[in-house]
Each structure stands twice: as C-alpha cells, then as structure tokens.
Protein backbone atom coordinates (compact mmCIF):
# COMPACT_ATOMS: atom_id res chain seq x y z
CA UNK A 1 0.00 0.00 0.00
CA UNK A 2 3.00 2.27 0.07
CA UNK A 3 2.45 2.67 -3.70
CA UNK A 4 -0.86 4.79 -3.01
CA UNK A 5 -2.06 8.06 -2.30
CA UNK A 6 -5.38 8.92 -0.69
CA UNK A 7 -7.20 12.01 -1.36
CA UNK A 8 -10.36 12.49 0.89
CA UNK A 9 -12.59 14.92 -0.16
CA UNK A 10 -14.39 17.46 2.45
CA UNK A 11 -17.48 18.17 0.62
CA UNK A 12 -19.65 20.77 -0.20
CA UNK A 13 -20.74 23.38 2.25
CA UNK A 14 -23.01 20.92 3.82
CA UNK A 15 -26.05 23.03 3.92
CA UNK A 16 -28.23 19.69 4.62
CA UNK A 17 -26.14 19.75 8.08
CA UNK A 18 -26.68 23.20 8.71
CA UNK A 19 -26.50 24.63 11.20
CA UNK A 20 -24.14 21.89 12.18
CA UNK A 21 -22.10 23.02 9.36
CA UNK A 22 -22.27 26.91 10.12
CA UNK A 23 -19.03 27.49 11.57
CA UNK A 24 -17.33 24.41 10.32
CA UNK A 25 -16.45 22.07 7.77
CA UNK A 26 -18.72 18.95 7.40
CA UNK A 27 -15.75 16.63 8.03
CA UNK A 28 -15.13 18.39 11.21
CA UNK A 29 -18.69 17.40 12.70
CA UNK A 30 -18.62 15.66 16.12
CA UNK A 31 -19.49 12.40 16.06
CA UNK A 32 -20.28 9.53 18.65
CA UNK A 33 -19.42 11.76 21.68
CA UNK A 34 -15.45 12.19 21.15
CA UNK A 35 -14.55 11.89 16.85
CA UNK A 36 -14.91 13.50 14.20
CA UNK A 37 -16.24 12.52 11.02
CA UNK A 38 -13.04 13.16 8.91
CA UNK A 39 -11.28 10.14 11.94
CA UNK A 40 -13.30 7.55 10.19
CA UNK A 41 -12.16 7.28 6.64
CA UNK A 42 -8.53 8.76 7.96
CA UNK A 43 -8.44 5.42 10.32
CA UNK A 44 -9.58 3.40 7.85
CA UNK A 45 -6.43 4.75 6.01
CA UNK A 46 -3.95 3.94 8.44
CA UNK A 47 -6.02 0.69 9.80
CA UNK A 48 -5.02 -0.53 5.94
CA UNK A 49 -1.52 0.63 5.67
CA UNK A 50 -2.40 3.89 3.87
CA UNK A 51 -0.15 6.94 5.47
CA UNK A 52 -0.51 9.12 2.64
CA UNK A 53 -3.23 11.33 2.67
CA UNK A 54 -4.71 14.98 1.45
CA UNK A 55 -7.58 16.14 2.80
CA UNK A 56 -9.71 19.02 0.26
CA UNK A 57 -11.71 21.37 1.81
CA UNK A 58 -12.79 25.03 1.34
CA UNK A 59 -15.66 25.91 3.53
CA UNK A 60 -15.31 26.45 7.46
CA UNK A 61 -12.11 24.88 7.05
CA UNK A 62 -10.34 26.45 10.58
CA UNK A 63 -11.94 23.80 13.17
CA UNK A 64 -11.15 20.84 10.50
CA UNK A 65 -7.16 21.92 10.19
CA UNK A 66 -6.97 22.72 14.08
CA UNK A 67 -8.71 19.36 14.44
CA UNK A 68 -5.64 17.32 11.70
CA UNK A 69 -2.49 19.14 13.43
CA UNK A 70 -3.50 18.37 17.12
CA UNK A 71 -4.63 14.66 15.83
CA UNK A 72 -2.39 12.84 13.12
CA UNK A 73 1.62 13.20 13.22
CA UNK A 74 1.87 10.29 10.99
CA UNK A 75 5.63 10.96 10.62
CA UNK A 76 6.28 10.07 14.04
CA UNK A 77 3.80 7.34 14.60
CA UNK A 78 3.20 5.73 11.46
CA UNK A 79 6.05 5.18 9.54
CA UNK A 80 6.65 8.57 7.58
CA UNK A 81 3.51 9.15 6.23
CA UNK A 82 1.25 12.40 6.78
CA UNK A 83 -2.35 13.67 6.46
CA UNK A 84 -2.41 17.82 4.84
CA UNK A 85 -5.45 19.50 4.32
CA UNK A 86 -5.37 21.00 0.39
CA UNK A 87 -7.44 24.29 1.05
CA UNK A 88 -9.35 25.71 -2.28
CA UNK A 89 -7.44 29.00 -3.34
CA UNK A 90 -7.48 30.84 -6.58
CA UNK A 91 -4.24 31.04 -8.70
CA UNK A 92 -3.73 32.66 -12.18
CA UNK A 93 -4.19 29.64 -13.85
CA UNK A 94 -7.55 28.86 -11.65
CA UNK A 95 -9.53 31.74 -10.58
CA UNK A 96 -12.46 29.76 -9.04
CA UNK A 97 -13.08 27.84 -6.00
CA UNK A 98 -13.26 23.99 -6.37
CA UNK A 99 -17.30 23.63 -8.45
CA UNK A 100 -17.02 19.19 -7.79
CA UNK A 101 -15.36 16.24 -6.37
CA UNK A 102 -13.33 15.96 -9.76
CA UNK A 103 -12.72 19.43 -10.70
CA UNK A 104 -10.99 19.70 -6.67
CA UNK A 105 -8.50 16.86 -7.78
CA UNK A 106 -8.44 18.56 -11.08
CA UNK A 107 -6.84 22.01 -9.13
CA UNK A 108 -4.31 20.12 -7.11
CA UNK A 109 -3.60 17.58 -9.97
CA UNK A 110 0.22 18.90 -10.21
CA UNK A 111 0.61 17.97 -6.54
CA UNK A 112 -0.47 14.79 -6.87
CA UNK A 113 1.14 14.33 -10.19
CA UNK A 114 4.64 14.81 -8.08
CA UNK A 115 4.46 11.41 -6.02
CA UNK A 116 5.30 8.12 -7.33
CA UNK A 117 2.46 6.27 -7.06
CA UNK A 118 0.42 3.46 -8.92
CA UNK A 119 -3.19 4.41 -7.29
CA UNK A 120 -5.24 7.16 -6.16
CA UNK A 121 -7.74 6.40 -3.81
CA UNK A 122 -10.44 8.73 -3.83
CA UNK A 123 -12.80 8.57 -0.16
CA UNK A 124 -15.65 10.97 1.70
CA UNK A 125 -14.98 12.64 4.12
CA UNK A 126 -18.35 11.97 6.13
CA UNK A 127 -19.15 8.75 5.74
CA UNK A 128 -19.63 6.48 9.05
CA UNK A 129 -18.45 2.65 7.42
CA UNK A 130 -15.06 0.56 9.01
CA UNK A 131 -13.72 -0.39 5.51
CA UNK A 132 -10.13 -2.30 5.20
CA UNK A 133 -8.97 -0.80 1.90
CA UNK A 134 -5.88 -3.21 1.06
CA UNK A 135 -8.69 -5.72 0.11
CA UNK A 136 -10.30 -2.87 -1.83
CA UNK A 137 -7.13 -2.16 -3.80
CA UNK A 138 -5.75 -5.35 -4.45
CA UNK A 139 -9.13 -6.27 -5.91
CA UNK A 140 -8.44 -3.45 -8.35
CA UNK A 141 -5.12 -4.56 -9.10
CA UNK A 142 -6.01 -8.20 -9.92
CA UNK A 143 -9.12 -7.34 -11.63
CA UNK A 144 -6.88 -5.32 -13.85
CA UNK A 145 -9.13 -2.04 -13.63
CA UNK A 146 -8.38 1.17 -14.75
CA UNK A 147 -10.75 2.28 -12.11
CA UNK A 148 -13.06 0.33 -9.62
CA UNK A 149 -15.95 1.81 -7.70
CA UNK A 150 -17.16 0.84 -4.33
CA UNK A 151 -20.62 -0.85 -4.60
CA UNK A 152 -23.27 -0.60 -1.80
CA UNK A 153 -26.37 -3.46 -2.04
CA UNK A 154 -29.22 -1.39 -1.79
CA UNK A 155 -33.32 -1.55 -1.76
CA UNK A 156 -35.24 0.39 -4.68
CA UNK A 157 -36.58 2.86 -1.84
CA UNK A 158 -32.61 3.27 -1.03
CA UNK A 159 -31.81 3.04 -4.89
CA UNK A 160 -33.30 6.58 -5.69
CA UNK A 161 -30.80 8.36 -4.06
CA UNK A 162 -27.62 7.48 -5.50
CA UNK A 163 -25.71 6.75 -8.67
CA UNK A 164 -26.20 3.33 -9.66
CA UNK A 165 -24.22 0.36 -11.52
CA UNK A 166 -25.26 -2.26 -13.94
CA UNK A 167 -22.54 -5.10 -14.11
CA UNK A 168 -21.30 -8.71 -15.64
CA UNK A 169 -21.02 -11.53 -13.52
CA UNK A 170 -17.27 -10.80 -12.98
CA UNK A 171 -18.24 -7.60 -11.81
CA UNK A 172 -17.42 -5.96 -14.78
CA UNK A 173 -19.22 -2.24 -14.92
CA UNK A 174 -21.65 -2.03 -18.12
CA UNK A 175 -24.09 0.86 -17.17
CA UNK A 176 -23.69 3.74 -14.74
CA UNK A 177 -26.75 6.10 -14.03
CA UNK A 178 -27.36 9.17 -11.21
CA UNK A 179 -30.20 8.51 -9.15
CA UNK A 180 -32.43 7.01 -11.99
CA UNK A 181 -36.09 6.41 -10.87
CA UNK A 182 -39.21 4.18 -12.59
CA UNK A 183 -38.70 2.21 -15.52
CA UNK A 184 -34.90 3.16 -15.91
CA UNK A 185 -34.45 2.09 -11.81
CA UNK A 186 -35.97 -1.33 -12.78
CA UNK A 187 -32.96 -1.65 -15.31
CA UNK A 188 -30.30 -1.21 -13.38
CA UNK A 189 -31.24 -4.31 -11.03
CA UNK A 190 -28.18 -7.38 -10.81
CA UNK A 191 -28.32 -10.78 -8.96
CA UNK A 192 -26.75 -9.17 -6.41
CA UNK A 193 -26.22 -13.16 -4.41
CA UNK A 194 -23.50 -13.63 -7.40
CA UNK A 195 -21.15 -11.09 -5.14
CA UNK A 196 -22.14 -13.03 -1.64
CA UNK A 197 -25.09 -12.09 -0.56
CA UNK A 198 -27.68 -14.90 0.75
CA UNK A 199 -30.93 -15.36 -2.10
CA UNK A 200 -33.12 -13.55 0.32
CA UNK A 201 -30.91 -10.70 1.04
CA UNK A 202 -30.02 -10.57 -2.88
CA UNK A 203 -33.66 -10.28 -3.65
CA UNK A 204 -34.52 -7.50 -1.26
CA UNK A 205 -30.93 -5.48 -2.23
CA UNK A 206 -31.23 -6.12 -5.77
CA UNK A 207 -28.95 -3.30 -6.93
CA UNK A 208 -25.55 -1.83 -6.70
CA UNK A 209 -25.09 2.14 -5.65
CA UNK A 210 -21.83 3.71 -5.94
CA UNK A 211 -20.40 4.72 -2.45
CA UNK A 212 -18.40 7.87 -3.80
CA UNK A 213 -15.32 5.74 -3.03
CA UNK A 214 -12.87 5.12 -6.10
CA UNK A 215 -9.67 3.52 -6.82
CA UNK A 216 -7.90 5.14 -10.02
CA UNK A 217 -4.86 3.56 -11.69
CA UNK A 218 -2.56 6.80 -12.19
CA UNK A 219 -2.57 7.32 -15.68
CA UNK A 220 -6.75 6.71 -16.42
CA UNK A 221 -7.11 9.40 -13.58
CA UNK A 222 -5.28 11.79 -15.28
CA UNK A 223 -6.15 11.27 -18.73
CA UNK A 224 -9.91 11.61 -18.09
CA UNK A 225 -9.09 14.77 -15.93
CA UNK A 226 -6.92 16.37 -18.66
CA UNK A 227 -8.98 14.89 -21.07
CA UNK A 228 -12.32 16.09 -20.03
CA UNK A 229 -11.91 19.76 -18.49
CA UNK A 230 -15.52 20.80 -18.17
CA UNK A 231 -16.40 17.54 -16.24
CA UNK A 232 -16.66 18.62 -12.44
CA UNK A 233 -18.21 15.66 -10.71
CA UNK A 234 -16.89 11.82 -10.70
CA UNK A 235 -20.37 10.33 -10.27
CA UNK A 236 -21.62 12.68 -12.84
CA UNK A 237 -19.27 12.79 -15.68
CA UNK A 238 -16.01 11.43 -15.36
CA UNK A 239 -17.03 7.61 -14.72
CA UNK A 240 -19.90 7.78 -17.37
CA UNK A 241 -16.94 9.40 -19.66
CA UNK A 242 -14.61 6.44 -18.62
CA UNK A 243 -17.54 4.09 -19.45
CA UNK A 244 -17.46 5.54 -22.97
CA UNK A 245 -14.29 5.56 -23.60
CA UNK A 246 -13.67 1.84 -23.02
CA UNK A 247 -11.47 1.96 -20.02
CA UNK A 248 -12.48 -1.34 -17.96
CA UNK A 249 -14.73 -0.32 -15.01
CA UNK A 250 -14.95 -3.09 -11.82
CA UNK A 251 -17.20 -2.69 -8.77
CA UNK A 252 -15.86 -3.88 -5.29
CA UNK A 253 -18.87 -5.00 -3.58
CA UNK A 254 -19.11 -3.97 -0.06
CA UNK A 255 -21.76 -5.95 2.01
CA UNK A 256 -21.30 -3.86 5.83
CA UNK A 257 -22.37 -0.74 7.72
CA UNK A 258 -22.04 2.51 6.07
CA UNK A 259 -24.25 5.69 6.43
CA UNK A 260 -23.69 8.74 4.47
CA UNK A 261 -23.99 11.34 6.93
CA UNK A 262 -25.44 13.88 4.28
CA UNK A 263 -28.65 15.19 6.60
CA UNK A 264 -29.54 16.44 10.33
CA UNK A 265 -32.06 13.41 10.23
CA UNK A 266 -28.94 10.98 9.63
CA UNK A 267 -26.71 12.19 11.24
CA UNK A 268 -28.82 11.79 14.76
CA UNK A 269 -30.36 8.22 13.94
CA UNK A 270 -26.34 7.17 13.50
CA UNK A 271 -25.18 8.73 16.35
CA UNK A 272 -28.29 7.18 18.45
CA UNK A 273 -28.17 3.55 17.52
CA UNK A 274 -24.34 3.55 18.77
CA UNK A 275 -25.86 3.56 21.97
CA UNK A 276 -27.96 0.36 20.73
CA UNK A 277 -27.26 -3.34 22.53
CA UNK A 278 -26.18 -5.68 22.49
CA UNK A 279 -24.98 -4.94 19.09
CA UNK A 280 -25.03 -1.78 17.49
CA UNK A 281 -24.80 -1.47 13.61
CA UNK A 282 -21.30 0.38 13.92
CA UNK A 283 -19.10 0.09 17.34
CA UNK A 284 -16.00 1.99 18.16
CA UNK A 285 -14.96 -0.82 19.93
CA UNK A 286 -12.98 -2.98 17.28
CA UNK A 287 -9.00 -3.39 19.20
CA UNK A 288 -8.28 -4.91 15.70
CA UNK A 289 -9.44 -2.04 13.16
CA UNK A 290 -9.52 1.36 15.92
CA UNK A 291 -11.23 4.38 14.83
CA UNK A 292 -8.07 7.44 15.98
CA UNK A 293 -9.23 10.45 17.62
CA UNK A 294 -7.69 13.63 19.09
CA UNK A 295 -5.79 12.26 22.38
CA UNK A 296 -7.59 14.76 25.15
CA UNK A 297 -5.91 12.90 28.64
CA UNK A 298 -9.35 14.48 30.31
CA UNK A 299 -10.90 12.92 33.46
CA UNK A 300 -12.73 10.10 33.82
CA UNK A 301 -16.46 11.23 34.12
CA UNK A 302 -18.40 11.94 37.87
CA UNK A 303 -21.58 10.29 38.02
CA UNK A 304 -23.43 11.86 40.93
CA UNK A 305 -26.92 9.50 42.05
CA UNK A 306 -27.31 9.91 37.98
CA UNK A 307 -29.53 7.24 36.35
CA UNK A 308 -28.64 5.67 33.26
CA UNK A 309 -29.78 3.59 30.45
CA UNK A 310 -28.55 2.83 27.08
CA UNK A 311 -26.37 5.67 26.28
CA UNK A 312 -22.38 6.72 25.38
CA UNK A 313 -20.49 9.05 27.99
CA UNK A 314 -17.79 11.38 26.87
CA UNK A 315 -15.27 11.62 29.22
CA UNK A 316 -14.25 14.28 31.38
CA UNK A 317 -18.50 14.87 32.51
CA UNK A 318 -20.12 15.57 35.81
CA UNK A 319 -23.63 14.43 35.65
CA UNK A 320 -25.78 15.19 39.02
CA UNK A 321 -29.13 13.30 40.38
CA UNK A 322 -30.39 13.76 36.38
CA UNK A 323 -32.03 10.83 34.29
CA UNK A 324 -30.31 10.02 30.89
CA UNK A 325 -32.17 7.68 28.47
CA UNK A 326 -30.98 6.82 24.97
CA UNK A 327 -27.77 9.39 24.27
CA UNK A 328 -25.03 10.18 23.28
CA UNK A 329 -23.17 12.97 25.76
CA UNK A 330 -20.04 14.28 24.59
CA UNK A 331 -16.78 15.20 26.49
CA UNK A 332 -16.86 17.63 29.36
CA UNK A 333 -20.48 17.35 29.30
CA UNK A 334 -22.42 18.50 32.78
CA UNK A 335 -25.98 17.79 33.58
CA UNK A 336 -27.75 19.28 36.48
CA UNK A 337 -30.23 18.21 39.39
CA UNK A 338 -33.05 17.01 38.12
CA UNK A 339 -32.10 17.16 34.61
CA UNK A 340 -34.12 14.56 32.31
CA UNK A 341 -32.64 14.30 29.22
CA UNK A 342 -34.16 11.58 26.27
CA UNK A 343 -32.94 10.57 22.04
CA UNK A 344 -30.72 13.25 22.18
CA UNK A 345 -26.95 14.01 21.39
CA UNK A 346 -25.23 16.26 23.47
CA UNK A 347 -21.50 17.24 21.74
CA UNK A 348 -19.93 18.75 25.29
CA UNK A 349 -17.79 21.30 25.64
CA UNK A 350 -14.24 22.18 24.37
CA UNK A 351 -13.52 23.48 27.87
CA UNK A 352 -14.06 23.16 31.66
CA UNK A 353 -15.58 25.89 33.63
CA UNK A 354 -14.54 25.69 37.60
CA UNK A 355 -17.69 25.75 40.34
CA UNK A 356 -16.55 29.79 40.47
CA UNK A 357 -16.44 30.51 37.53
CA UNK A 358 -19.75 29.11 37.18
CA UNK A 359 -21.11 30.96 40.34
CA UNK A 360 -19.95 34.33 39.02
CA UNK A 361 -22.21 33.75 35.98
CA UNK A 362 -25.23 32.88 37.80
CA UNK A 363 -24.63 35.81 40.21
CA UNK A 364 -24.22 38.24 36.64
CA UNK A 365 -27.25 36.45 35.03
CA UNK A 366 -25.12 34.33 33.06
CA UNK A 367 -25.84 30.17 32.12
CA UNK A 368 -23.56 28.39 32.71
CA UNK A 369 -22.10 25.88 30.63
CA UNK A 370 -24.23 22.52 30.13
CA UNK A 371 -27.71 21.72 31.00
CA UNK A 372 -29.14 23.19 33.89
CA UNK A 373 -31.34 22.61 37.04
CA UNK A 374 -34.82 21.06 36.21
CA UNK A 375 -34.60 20.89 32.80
CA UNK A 376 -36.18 18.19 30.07
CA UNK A 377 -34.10 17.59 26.82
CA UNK A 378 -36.20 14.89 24.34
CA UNK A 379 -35.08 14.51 20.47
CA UNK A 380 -32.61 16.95 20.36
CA UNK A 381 -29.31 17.96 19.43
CA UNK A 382 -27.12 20.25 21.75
CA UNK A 383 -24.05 21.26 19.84
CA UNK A 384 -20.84 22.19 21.65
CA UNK A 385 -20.28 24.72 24.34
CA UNK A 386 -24.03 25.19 25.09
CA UNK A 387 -25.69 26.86 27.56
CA UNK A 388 -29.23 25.52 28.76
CA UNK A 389 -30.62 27.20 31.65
CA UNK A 390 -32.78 26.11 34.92
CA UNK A 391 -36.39 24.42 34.28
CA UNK A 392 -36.09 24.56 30.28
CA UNK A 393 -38.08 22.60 28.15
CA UNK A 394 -37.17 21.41 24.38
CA UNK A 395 -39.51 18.40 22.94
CA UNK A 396 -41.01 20.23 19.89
CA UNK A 397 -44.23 19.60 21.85
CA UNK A 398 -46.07 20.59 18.22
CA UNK A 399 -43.90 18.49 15.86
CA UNK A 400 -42.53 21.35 14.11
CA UNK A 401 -40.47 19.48 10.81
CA UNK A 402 -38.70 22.50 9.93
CA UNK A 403 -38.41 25.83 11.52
CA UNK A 404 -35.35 28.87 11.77
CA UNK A 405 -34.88 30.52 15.02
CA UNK A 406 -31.15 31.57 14.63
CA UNK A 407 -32.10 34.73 16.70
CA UNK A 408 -33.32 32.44 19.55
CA UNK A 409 -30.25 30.36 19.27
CA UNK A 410 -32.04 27.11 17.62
CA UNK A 411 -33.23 25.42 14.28
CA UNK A 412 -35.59 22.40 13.57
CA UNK A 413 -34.75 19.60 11.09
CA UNK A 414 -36.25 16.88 10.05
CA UNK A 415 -38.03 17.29 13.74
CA UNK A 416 -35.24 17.46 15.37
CA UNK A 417 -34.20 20.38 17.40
CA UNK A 418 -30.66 21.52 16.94
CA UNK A 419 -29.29 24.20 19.77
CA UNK A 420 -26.85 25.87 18.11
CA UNK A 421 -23.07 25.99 18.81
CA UNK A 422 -22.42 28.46 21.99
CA UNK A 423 -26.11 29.60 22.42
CA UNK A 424 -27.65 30.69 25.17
CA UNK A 425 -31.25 29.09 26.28
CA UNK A 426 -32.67 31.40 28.94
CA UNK A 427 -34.09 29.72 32.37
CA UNK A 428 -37.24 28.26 31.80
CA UNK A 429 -37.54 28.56 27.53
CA UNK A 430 -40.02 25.77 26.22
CA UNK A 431 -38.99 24.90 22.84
C-alpha cells in the first residue's frame, strides 16, 4: 500500500447539516461523543496501511485543520507518512473555487502528479463505514481495472438516491446512471447473491449504488481529468466518460455498515443507535481495526446518584441526580439536578468551567455551561459549548419538521431540534 495516495474529499458546504455546518467544515462534525467525522475514513487509512493522505476542503475549514495538526503526526507514529489539508485557493491559472469532487483533484492535480504512485484512492470525508482498503485495492489490481468503484447493495426505496451500476457476472461495470427512478431504476437491477449475498438478502438489495469511493490507476485518472476539463463531478461525468471511452470499469462490492452522513435526520439516527445493545450497527470498539481520535488525557467522568440507560459518555463529565435515556453525551459534558434528558446528542464542551467561575455567571445572570437545574431535553441535538438554563423545556411539543430561530439560538430539522453551537437558552424557555 506504500504505492498509493489517498485524497479524501471534504465536501460541499453541507447546507443539509446546517447549522451543524455553520461554523465548520462537514468533516469536522462531532461524532459519537469524542470523533470526528473526517477520523473515520482517515483510520480506515492507516487501519489498511495507507499513510498518505490529502484532505480538500474550502468551507469552514479552521476547526477541521486545528482538528488534523492536534490529531495525526503520521511521521512520528506511522512510519513517515502524513495527512495535509489542500485548502481551495485561486491562482492565475484557476480563478475559481473547487465547483465538484473531480474538478478539486483537477486544481491540485500537479501535486499529486509529483508522487510516485500506482493508485489514487479517492474517499468521503463523512461517511460512518469501518472499511479495510488493502482488500479494496488489491481487488483493483487483480481485476486489472483502470478504475473500480465501491458498490453498496441497496433496496429500490434506497436506490433513488444514489448513482447506480449495472454489471457482468465478474463484476465488470456495463451501465452507470445518477439517481435514476421508474422504468430506468428497474434496469439497473443485478443478482446481487453472485457477489455473496444470501438469495433472500439478494432479492430485497437487488442493486448496486456507488459509495463515492474510487480507486484510479494513475494514468486513467489523469487522462480523463486532462482529457475532459468541463467535467466537475466523478459520479456525474467522469465515470460515465470512462464508461465511454472503453477503459475497464470493476465494482468492489461492499456488504457492511455505512451511512452517508449527508442530513440532520442521519446524522442523529447514527449517532443514536451507537448507543444500541447488544450490538449496534457500527461500534468503536474494534482493538483490531480502531477508529483514531484527538488524544484529550481528560478525566474520567463523575456520576453523581445519575440514572442511566442505554447511552455513550464522553469523558471528562459531571452528571448530578439527572435521568439520561438513549444518548449520546459528549466530552466535558455536565448535567444538572433534576435534569431529564431523552434521544438526544449532546456534543460537550471544548472546555471546563470551575464551580466559580460558574457561580460568578449565575450571580451576573449568566448560564452556565451545560444543561441546567430542572430541565427536560427529548429529540434533540445540543451542539458544543451550550448553555441551557434552569427548568427549560425542548420536545417540539407541536412536531414542528422544519423551523429557523437563529435569533433564539435554535433550528428544527427533520423534527429534530438543533441548539446551536455556543447559544444561550434562557431559564425556563419551552422549545
């Protein structure tokens, strides 16, 4: 694997996270109490002898490159490698910012043109999957691709929403289409059991949808980028272009977990059924394959007479006489008396406040940090550094699907109410 270069892309400007996304990149979202979405396919890397690695980004970028430099020294820990974020920027010979997943290689092309390398693997940066890509690679190799394209068994319902593949028995590519619906969905249906799966599975997951995730033998990458200069997206253009060009096309089938954290409403079922038992469809807790995080050294977390069921704790949080049901609190978080908190994900706090310093702010008419005295929390999201007074109440009692209230500090998607990063919900709010 020391013969490839991976180059993870960060995305649009994730406006289906927002307001998640509004002050940082999508890659940089918190995820599962103490990650990151970028850790996942960036572990995955290392996890399969990858060490090479650019990560492309242009929007909200500063928590994301904070996030790399305190997280992966990979020339000190694994074996002279390194992870660099490639920020968009305009030159003379490209005025614009990156406008698709290929047009960003396209900009940094000369970069990647300068290492020696026989493959480019291509990978999302906010995708939640544990994927061993040595397999996925040397499939390529003895397949004999020019480029092979991960392959996710889907449902028709599932189908809709992504770009699809038609192939051979051999796995061969013959068709691609993007998100093709009625009689043209019905076409793109494979035996799907010929690539592992049992009869019944095969018939409910009859066809094959493209991941985003891409391994390109050096030359066909650069020949369809060079070739092709108005194509900006590789699902779009540039594999239908390799498709009709001739260049041999493979899919790697991948039969596992893997959500594409592209909405508010995903991104809170995936963090929630983490917290499912006694086997959740994706665990951090694999000493074989880890997923690498930002190395904190916090506390271990103070539970005070707190009750408990079914739910993650960050570490370094103080939770006092409160009742936590199904979620997901993040590091440093604090819960008060009385607190009841239900489905929700609470992201912490990038900092400690001292039993003073939180005394001053009550005394000024300041919240302090974390949920306070009295409150109930059910179906929610609480972003980072938060501030949720005494005897609050957020359950969209009127199942509100979508609503704004940036001035009041929250937002409503997909039901779910998001408290925005470092807002302030005054004592006794009902939301």
């Amino acid at each position: 694997m020391k013969r490839v270069l991976a180059i993870i892309l960060g995305g649009g400007a994730g406006t289906r996270l927002y307001p998640l996304t509004k002050m940082r990149a999508k890659p940089a979202v918190p995820l599962a109490g103490k990650y990151r979405l970028i850790d996942i396919p960036i572990s995955n890397c290392i996890n399969s002898d990858i060490n090479k690695m650019y990560v492309m980004t242009q929007f909200n970028s500063a928590s994301l490159n904070r996030h790399l430099s305190q997280t992966f020294n990979l020339s000190n820990s694994f074996g002279g490698g390194f992870v660099e974020v490639l920020a968009a920027q305009q030159t003379p010979d490209s005025p614009s910012w990156f406008e698709g997943t290929a047009d960003a290689v396209r900009k940094y092309q000369w970069l990647f043109q300068e290492w020696d390398v026989d493959e480019y693997l291509i990978l999302s940066g906010d995708q939640l999957y544990r994927m061993d890509y040595s397999l996925f690679i040397e499939h390529h190799r003895r397949t004999g691709a020019d480029l092979t394209v991960a392959a996710l068994p889907v449902d028709a319902k599932q189908a809709e929403s992504f770009g699809l593949m038609r192939t051979d028995d051999n796995g061969n590519i013959q068709e691609f289409r993007e998100k093709p619906k009625g009689e043209s969905l019905l076409q793109m249906a494979v035996d799907t059991a010929r690539f592992g799966l049992s009869s019944e599975s095969a018939k409910e997951r009859p066809y094959l949808a493209s991941m985003g995730i891409y391994v390109f033998s050096r030359q066909t990458l650069f020949d369809l980028l060079d070739g092709n200069t108005n194509h900006k997206d590789f699902g779009k253009e540039v594999i239908p272009e390799s498709l009709a060009r001739g260049d041999k096309l493979q899919s790697y089938v991948f039969d596992d977990y893997w959500e594409d954290i592209g909405t508010i409403g995903a991104f809170y079922e995936a963090n929630l059924a983490l917290t499912q038992q006694p086997k959740p469809p994706f665990s951090f807790y694999d000493e074989k394959f880890p997923i690498y995080t930002r190395p904190r050294y916090l506390p271990p977390s103070k539970l005070v007479d707190a009750q408990i069921t079914n739910s993650i704790i960050g570490e370094g949080s103080i939770l006092k006489s409160c009742s936590v049901h199904h979620c997901v609190l993040g590091v440093r978080s604090r819960l008060e008396s009385d607190v009841v908190i239900q489905d929700t994900l609470v992201m912490g706090a990038d900092f400690f406040e001292s039993s003073e310093e939180r005394a001053v702010l009550r005394e000024r008419g300041g919240i302090p940090l974390g949920v306070g005295q009295g409150t109930t929390v059910k179906g929610a999201i609480l972003d980072k550094n938060t501030r949720i007074g005494s005897n609050v109440t957020i359950v969209n009692k009127d199942h509100v699907e979508e609503a704004d209230r940036p001035e009041l500090g929250f937002y409503i998607r997909n039901g779910i109410v998001v408290v925005v990063k470092n807002a302030s919900i005054p004592d006794g709010s009902v939301i």
